[in-house]
C-alpha atoms as a PDB file:
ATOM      1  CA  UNK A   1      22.266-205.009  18.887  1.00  0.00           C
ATOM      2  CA  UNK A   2      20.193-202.740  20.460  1.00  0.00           C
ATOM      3  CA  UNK A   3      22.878-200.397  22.175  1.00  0.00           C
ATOM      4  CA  UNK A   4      24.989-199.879  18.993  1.00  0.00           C
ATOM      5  CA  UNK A   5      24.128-196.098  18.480  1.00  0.00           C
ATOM      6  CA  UNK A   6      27.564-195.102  15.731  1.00  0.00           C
ATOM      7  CA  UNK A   7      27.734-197.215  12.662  1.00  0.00           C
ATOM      8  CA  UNK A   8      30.465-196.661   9.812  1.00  0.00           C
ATOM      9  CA  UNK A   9      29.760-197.768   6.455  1.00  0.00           C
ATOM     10  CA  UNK A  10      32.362-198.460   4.019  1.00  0.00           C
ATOM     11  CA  UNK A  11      30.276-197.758   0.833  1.00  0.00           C
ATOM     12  CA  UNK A  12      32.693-198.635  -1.879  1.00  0.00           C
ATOM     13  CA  UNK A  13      36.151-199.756  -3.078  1.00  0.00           C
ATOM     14  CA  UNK A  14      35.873-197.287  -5.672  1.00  0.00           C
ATOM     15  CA  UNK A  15      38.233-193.810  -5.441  1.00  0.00           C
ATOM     16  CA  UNK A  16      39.061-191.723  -8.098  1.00  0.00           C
ATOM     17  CA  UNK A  17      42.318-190.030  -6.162  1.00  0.00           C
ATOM     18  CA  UNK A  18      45.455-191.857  -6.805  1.00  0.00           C
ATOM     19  CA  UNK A  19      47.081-190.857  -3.096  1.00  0.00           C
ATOM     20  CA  UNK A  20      50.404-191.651  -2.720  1.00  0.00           C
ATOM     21  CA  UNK A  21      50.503-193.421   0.632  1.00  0.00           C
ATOM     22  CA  UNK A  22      46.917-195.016   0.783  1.00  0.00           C
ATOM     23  CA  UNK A  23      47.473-198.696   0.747  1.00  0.00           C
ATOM     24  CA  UNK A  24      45.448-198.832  -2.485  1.00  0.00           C
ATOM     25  CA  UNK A  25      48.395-196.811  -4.313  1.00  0.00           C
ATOM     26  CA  UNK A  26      51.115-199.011  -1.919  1.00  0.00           C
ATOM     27  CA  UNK A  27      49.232-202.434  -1.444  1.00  0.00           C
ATOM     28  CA  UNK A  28      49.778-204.279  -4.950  1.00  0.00           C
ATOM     29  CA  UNK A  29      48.134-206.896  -4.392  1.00  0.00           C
ATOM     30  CA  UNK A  30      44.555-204.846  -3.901  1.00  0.00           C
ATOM     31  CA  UNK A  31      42.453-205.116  -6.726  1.00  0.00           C
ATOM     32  CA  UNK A  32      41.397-201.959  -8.150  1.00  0.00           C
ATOM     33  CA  UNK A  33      39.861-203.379 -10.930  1.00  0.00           C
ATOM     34  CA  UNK A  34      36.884-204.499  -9.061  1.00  0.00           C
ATOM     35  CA  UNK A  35      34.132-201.706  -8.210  1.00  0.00           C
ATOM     36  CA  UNK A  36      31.761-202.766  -5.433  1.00  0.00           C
ATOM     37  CA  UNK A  37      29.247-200.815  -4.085  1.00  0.00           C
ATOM     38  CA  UNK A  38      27.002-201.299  -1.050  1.00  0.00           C
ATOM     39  CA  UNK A  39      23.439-201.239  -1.834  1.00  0.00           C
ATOM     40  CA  UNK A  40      20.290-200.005   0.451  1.00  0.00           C
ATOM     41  CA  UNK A  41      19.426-204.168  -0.060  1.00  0.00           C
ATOM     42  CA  UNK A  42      22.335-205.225   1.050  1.00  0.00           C
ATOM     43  CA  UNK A  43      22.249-203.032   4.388  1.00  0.00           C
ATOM     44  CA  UNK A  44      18.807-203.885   4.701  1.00  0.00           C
ATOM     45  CA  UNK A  45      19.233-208.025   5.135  1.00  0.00           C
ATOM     46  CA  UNK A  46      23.083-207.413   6.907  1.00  0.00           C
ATOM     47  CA  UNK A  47      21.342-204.907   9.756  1.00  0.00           C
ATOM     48  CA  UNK A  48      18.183-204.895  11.450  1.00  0.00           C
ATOM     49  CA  UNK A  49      15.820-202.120  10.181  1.00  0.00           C
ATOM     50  CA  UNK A  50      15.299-201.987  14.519  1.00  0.00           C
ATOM     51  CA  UNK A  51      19.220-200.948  14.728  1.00  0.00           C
ATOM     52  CA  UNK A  52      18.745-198.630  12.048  1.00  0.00           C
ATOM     53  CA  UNK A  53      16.207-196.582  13.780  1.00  0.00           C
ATOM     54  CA  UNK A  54      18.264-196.410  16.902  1.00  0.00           C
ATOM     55  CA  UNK A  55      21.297-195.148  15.685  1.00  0.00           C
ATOM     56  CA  UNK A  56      22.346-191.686  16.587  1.00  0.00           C
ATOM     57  CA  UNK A  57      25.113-191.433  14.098  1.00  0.00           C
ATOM     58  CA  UNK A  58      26.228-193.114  10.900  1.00  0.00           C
ATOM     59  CA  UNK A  59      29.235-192.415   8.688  1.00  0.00           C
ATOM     60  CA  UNK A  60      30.642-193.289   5.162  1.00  0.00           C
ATOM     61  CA  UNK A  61      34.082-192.566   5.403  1.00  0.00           C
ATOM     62  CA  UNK A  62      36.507-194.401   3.082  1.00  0.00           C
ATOM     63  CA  UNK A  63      39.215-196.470   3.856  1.00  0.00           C
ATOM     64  CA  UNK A  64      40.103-197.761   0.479  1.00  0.00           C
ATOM     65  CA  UNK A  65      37.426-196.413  -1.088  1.00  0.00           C
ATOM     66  CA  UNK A  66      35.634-192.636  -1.530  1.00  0.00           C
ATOM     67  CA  UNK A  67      32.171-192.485  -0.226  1.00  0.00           C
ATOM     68  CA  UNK A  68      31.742-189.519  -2.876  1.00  0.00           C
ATOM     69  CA  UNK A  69      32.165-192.119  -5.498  1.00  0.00           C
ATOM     70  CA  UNK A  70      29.708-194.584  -4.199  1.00  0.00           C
ATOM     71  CA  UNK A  71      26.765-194.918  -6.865  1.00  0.00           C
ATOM     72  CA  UNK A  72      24.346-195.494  -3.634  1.00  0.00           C
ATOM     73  CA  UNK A  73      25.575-192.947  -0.789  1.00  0.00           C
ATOM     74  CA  UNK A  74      22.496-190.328  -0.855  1.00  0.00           C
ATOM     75  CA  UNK A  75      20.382-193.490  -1.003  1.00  0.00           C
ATOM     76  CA  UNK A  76      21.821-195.353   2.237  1.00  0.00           C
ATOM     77  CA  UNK A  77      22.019-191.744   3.960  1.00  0.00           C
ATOM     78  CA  UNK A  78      18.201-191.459   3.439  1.00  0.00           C
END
């Protein structure tokens, strides 16, 4: 755990774009209904606070979800 400098977040599931080819406009089956968000807490018991302090890079960029719309992003940055 100790040599993992990059970590990539996904904050959220939420987006407010309606893209035409990201698999939450093509996957029907994905639930966009449900709006999760990641939580300082929940980063906090999942990772080491001693892995946190050692990273040299961390990013929130969104796979099926916007980072921008995350309710916690400035939070987990900080």
């Amino acid at each position: 755990m100790s040599e993992i400098k990059v970590l990539h977040l996904e904050p959220t599931n939420v987006c407010n774009l309606a893209c035409p080819s990201c698999l939450r406009e093509t996957d029907k089956t994905f639930n966009k209904k449900s709006k999760d968000h990641l939580s300082v807490e929940q980063i906090k018991t999942l990772i080491d606070e001693n892995v946190i302090r050692n990273l040299d890079k961390m990013f929130m960029c969104g796979l099926l979800g916007d980072p921008a719309a995350a309710m916690h992003s400035i939070e987990i940055y900080e």
